[in-house]
C-alpha atoms as a PDB file:
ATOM      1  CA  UNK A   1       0.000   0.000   0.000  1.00  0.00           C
ATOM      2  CA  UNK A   2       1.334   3.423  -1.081  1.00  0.00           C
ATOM      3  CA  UNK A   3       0.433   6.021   1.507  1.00  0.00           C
ATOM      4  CA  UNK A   4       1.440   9.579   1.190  1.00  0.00           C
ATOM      5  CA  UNK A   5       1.922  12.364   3.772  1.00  0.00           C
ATOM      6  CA  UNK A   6       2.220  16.002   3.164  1.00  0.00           C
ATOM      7  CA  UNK A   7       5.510  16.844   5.189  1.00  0.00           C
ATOM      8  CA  UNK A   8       7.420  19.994   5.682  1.00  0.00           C
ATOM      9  CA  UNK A   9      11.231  18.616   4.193  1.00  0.00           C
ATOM     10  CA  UNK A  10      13.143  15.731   2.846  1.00  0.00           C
ATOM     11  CA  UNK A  11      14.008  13.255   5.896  1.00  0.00           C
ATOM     12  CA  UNK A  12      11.550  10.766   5.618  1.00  0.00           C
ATOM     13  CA  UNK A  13      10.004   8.837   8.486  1.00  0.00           C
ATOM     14  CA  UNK A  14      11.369  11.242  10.431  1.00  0.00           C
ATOM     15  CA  UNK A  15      10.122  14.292   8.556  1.00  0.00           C
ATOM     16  CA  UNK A  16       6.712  16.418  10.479  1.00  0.00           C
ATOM     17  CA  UNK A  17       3.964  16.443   9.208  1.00  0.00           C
ATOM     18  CA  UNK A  18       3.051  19.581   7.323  1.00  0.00           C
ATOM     19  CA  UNK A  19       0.040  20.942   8.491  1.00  0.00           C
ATOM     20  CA  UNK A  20      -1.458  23.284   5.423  1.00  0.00           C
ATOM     21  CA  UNK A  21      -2.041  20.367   2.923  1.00  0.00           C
ATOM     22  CA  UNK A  22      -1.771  21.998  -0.295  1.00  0.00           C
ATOM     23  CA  UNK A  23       1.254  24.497   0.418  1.00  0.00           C
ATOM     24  CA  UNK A  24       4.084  21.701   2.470  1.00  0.00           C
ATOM     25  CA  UNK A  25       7.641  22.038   0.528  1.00  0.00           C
ATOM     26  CA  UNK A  26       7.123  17.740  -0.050  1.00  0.00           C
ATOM     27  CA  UNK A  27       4.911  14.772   0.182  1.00  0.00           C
ATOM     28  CA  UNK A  28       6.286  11.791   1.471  1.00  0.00           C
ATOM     29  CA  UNK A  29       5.494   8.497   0.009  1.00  0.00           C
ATOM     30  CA  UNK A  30       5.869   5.555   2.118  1.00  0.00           C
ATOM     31  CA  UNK A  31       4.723   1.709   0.361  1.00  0.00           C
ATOM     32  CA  UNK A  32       4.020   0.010   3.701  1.00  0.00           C
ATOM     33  CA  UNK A  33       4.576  -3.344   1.926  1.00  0.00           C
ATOM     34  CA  UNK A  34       8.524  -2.485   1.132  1.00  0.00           C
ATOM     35  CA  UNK A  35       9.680   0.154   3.582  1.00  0.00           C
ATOM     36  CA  UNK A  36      10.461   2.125   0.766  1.00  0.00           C
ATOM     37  CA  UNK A  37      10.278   5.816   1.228  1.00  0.00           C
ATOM     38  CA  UNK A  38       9.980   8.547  -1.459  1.00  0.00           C
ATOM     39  CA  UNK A  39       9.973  12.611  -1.063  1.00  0.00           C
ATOM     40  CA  UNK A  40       8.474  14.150  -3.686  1.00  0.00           C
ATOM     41  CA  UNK A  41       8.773  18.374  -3.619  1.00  0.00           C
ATOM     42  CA  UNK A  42       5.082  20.059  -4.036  1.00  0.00           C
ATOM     43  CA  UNK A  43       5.465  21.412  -7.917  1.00  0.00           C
ATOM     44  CA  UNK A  44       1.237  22.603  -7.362  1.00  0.00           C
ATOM     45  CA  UNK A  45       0.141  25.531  -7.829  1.00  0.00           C
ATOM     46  CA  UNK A  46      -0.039  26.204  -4.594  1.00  0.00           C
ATOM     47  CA  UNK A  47       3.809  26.480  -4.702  1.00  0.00           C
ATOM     48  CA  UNK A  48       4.155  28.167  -8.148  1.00  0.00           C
ATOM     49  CA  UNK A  49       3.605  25.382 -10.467  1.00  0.00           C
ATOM     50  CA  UNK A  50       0.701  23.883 -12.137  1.00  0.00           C
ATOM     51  CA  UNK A  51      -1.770  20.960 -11.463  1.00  0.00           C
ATOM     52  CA  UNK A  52      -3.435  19.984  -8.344  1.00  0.00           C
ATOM     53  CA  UNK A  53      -1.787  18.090  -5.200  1.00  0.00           C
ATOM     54  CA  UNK A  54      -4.382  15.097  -5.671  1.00  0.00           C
ATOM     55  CA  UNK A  55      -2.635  14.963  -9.125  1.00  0.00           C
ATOM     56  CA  UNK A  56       0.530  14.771  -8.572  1.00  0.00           C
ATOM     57  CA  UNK A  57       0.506  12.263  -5.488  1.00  0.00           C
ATOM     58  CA  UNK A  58      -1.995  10.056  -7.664  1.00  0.00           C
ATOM     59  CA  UNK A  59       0.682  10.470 -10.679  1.00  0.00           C
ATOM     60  CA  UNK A  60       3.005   8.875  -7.755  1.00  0.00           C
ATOM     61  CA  UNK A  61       0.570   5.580  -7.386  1.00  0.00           C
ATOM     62  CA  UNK A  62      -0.598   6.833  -4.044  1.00  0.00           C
ATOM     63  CA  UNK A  63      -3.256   4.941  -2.711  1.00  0.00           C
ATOM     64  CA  UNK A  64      -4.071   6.613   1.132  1.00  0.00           C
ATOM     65  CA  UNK A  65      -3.278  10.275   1.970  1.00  0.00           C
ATOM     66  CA  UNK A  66      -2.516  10.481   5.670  1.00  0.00           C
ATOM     67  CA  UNK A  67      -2.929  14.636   7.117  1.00  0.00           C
ATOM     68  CA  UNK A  68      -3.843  16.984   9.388  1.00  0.00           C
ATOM     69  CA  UNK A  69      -7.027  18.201   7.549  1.00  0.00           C
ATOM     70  CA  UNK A  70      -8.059  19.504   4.524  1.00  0.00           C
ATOM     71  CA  UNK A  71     -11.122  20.881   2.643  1.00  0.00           C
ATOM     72  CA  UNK A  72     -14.099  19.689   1.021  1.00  0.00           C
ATOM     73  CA  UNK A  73     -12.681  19.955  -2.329  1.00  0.00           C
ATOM     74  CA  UNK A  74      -9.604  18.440  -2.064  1.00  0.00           C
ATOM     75  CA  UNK A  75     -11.038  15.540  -0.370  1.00  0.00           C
ATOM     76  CA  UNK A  76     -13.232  15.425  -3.329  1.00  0.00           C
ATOM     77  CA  UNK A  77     -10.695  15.444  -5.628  1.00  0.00           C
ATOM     78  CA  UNK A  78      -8.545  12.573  -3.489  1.00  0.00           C
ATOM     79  CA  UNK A  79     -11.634  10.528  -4.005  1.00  0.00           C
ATOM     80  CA  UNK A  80     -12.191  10.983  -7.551  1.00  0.00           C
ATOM     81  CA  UNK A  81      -8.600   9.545  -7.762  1.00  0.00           C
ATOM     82  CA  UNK A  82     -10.322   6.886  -5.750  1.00  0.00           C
ATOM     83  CA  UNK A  83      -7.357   7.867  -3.268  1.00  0.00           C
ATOM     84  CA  UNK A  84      -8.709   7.284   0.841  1.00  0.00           C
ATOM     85  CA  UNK A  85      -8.298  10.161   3.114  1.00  0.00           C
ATOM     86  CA  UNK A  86      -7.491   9.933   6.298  1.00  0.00           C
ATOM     87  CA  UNK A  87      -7.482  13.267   8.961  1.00  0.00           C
ATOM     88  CA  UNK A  88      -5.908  13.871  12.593  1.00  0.00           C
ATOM     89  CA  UNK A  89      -2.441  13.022  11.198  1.00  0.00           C
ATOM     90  CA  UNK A  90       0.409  14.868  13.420  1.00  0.00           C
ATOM     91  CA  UNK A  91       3.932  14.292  14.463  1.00  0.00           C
ATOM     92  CA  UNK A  92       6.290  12.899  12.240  1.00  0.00           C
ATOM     93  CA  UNK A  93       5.465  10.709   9.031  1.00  0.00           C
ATOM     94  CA  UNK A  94       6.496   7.340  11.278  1.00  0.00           C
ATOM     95  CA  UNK A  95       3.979   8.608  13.906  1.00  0.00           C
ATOM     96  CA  UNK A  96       1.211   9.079  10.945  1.00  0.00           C
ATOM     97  CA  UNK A  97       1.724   6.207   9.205  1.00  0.00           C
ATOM     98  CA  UNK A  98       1.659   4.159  12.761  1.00  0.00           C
ATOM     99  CA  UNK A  99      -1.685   6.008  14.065  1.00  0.00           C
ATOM    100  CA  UNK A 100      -3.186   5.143  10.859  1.00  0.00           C
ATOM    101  CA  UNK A 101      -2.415   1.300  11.113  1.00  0.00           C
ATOM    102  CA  UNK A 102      -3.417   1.550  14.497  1.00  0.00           C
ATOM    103  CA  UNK A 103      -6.912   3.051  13.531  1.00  0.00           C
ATOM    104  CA  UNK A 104      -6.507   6.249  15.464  1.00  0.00           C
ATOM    105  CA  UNK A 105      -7.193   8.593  12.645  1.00  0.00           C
ATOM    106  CA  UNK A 106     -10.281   9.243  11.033  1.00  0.00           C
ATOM    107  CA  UNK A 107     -11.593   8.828   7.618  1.00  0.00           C
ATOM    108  CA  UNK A 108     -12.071  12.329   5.663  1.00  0.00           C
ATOM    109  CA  UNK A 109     -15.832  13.226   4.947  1.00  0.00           C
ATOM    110  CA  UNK A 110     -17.504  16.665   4.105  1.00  0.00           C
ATOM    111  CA  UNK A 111     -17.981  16.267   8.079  1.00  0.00           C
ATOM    112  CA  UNK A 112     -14.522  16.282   9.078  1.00  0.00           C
ATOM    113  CA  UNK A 113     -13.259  18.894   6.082  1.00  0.00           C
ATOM    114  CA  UNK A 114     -11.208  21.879   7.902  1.00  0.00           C
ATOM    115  CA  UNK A 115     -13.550  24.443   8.319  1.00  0.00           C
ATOM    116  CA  UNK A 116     -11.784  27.410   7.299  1.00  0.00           C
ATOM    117  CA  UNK A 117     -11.582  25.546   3.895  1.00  0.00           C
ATOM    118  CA  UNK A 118     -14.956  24.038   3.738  1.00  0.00           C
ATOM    119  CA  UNK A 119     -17.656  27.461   1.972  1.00  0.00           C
ATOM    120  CA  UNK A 120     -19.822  29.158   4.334  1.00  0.00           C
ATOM    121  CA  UNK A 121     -22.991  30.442   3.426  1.00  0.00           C
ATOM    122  CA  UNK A 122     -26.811  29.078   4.358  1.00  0.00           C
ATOM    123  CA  UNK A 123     -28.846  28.663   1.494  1.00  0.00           C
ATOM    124  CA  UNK A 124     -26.666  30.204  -0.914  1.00  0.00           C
ATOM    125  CA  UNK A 125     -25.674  26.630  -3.046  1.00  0.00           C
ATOM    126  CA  UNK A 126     -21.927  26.323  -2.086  1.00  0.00           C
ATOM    127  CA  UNK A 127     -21.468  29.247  -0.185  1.00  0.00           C
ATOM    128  CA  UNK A 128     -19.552  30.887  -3.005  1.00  0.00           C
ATOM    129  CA  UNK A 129     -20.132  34.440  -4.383  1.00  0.00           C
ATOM    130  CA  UNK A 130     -18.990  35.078  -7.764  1.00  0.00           C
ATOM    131  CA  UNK A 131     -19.643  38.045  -9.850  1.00  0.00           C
ATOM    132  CA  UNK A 132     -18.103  38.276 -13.125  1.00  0.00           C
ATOM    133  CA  UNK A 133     -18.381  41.558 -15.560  1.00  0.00           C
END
């Protein structure tokens, strides 16, 4: 199993776990079958570049996405990839990947999306305000 981990440098197990999903300097791959351990650097837009972080860690075979939180849409996008999401990730990637196995953190739903990312707004559709001239 290929699960990734948005992480805040290049050491691997022992790297933290970034807490602002879409803007951490790497994702860490880890296949849980091999021990093998990949860091990818975060080439999103978020960070300059183009495409989408579920993109480029499905591109990377991903198959779980271990983090702190994240919002709506991204978990949307994770499971259009048909990636799982899992939330309450913290500590380093070791620690993530362990709570995980151990069942401590929680599958991501519109429920547990980070609030500040999920749209506000009763009534109004998606919450989202758009006026174009």
């Amino acid at each position: 199993m290929k699960v990734c981990i948005p992480t805040m440098g290049d050491r691997g197990m022992d790297e933290s776990v970034g807490e602002h999903f879409g803007r951490v300097p790497t994702y860490t791959l880890v296949n849980t079958e091999t021990g093998e351990v990949k860091v990818i650097q975060n080439t999103t837009t978020h960070m300059g570049g183009t495409g989408y972080a579920p993109d480029l860690i499905s591109q990377h075979g991903a198959e779980v996405m271990l983090c702190g939180g994240l919002g709506r849409k991204a978990i949307q996008m994770f499971e259009e990839k048909g990636i799982m999401v899992y939330v309450g990730a913290s500590g380093t990637v070791a620690d993530a990947i362990n709570h995980w196995k151990a069942g401590q953190l929680q599958a991501a739903t519109n429920e547990t999306a980070c609030q500040q990312h999920a749209f506000r707004g009763e009534g109004h559709g998606d919450g989202h305000h758009h006026h174009h001239e």
